[in-house]
Protein backbone atom coordinates (compact mmCIF):
# COMPACT_ATOMS: atom_id res chain seq x y z
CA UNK A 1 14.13 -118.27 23.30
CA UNK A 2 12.28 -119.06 19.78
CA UNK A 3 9.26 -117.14 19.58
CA UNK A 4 6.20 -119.41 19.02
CA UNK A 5 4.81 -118.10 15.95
CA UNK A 6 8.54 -118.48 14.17
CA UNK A 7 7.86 -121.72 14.94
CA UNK A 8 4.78 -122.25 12.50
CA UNK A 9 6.22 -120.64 9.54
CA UNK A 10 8.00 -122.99 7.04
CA UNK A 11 11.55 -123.85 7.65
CA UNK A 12 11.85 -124.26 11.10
CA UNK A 13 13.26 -127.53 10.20
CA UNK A 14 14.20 -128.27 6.60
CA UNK A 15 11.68 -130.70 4.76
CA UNK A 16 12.75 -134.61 4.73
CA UNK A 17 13.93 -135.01 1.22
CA UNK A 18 12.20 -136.57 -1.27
CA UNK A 19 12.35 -140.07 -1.66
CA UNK A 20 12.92 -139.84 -5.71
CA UNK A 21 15.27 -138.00 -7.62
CA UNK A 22 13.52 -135.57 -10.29
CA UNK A 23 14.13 -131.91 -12.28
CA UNK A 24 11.19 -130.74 -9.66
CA UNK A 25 12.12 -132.55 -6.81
CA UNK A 26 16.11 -131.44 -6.97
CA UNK A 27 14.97 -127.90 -7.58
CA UNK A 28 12.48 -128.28 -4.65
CA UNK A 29 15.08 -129.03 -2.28
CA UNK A 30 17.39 -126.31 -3.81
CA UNK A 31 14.22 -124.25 -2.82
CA UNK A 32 13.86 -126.19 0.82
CA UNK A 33 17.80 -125.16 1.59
CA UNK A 34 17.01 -121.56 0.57
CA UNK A 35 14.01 -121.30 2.86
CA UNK A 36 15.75 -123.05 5.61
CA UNK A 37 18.67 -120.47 5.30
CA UNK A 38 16.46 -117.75 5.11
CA UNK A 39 14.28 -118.53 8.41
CA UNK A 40 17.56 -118.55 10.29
CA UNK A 41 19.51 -115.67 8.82
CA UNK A 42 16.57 -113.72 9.73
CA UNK A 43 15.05 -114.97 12.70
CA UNK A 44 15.18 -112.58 16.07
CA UNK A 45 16.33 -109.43 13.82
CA UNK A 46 15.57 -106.39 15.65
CA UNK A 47 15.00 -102.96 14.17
CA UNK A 48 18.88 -101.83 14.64
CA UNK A 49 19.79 -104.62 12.66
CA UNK A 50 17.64 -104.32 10.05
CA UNK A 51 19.29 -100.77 9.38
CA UNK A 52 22.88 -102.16 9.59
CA UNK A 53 24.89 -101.56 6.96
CA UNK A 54 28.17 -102.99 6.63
CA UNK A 55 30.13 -100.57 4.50
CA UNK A 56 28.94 -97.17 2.52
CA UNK A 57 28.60 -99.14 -0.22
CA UNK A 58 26.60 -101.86 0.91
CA UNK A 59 22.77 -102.44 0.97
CA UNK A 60 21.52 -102.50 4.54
CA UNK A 61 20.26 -105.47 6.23
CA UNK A 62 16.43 -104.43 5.62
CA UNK A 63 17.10 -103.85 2.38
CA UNK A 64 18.75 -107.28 1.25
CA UNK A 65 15.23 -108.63 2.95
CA UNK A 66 13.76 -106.58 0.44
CA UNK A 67 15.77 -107.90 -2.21
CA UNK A 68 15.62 -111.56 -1.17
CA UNK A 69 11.55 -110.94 -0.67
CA UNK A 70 11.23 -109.79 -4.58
CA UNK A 71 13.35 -112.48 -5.53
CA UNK A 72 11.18 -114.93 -3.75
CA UNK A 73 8.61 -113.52 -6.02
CA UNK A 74 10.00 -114.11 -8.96
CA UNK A 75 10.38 -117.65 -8.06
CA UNK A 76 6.72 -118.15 -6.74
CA UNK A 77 5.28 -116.15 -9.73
CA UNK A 78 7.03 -118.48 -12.46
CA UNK A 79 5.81 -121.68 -10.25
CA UNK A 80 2.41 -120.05 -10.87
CA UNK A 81 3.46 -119.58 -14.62
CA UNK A 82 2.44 -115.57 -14.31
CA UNK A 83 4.07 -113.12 -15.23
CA UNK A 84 6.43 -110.73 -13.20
CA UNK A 85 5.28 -107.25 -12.66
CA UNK A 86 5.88 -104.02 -10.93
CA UNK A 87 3.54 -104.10 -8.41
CA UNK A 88 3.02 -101.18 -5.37
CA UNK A 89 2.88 -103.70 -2.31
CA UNK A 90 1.43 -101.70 1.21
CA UNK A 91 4.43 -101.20 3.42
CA UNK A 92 4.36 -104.30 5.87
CA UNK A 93 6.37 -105.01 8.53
CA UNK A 94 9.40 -107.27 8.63
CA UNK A 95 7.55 -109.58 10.39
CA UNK A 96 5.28 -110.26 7.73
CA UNK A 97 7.66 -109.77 4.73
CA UNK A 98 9.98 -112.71 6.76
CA UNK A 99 6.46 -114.78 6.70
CA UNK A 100 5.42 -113.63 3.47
CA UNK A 101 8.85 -114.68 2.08
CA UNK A 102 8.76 -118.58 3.95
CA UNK A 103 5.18 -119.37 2.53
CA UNK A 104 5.94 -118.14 -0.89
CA UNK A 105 9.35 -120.06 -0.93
CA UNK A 106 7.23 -123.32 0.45
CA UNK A 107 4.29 -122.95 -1.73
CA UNK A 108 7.02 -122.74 -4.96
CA UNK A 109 8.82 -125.66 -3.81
CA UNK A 110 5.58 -128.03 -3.51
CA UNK A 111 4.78 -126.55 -7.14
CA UNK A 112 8.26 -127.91 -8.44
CA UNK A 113 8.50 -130.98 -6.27
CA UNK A 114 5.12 -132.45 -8.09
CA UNK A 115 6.55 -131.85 -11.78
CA UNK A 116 8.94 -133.60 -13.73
CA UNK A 117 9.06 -130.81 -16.71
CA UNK A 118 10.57 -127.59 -15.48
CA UNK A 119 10.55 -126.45 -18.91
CA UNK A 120 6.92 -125.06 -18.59
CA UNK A 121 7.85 -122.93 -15.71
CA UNK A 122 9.40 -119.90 -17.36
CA UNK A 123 10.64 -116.54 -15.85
CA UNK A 124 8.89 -114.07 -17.33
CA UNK A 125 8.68 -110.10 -16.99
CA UNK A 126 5.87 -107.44 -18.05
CA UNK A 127 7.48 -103.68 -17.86
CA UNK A 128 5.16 -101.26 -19.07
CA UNK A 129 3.86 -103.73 -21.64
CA UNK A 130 7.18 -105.04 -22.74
CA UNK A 131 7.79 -108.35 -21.65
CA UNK A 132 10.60 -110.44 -21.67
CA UNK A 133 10.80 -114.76 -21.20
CA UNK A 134 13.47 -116.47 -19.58
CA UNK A 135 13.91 -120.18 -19.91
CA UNK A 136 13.92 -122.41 -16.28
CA UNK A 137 17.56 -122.29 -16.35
CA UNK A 138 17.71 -119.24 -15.59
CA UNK A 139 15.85 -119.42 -12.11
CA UNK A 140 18.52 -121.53 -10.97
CA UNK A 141 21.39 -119.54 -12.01
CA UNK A 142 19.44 -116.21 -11.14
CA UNK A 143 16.79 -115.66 -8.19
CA UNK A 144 17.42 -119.11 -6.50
CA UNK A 145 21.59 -118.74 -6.43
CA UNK A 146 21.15 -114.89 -5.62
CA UNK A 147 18.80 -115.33 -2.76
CA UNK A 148 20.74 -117.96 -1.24
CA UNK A 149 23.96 -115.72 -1.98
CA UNK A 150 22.53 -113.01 0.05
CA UNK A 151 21.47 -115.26 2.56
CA UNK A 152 24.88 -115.64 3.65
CA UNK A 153 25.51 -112.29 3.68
CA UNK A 154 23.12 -112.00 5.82
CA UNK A 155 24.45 -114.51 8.42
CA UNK A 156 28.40 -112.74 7.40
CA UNK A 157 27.72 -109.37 9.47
């Protein structure tokens, strides 16, 4: 049975696509198929899953979350056009890191899906006042194609 509050998070069905084809409305739907993947690869985990590892070697299944959740961030936070930084989140629970994770992936894809000029939408990074700036490219080839990679990890085990 699908819990009734899974169903009110983004992605329970994936967005109808756009009706034009643009730079922010392709990477909006690269963004839609990540969030889609996401809400199922995740939904109904239980605790015992979440600390499931696969091999000594291998992250646990709560901890790709984690990884897919700060990569989320990176994509939300250069849709905002601010900067990437180390921030010390409260622990919350999986619930709300899965939730957290669907509106931040859905609020970043109506960003992109309303521009035609990803160049303005940089990655960038502030470590103890160094900061480094990534063009748009790279959010395609980095947090967007590792997320979904890990996705299908998830969905492997």
């Amino acid at each position: 049975m699908i819990n009734a509050q899974s169903e009110k998070l983004p992605y329970y069905e994936i967005p109808e696509a756009s009706e034009n084809y643009t730079a922010g409305t392709v990477v909006a739907r690269m963004i839609d198929g990540l969030g889609f993947r996401y809400y199922w690869a995740t939904e109904g985990l239980r605790d015992e899953d979440l600390t499931f590892k696969p091999s000594d070697d291998a992250r646990t299944t709560g901890d790709t979350v984690d990884h897919i959740y700060g990569l989320t961030r990176t994509i939300l936070n250069s849709a905002l056009k601010i900067p990437n930084e180390s921030v010390n989140e409260a622990e919350i629970t999986f619930e709300e890191k899965r939730a957290k994770t669907l509106n931040m992936l859905k609020k970043a894809a109506d960003i992109f899906r309303a521009t035609n000029d990803l160049s303005q939408y940089n990655i960038v990074f502030n470590r103890g006042g160094q900061t480094s700036e990534f063009p748009f490219w790279n959010q395609i080839n980095g947090p967007i194609s590792d997320a979904l990679w890990h996705c299908g990890d998830r969905k492997s085990v």
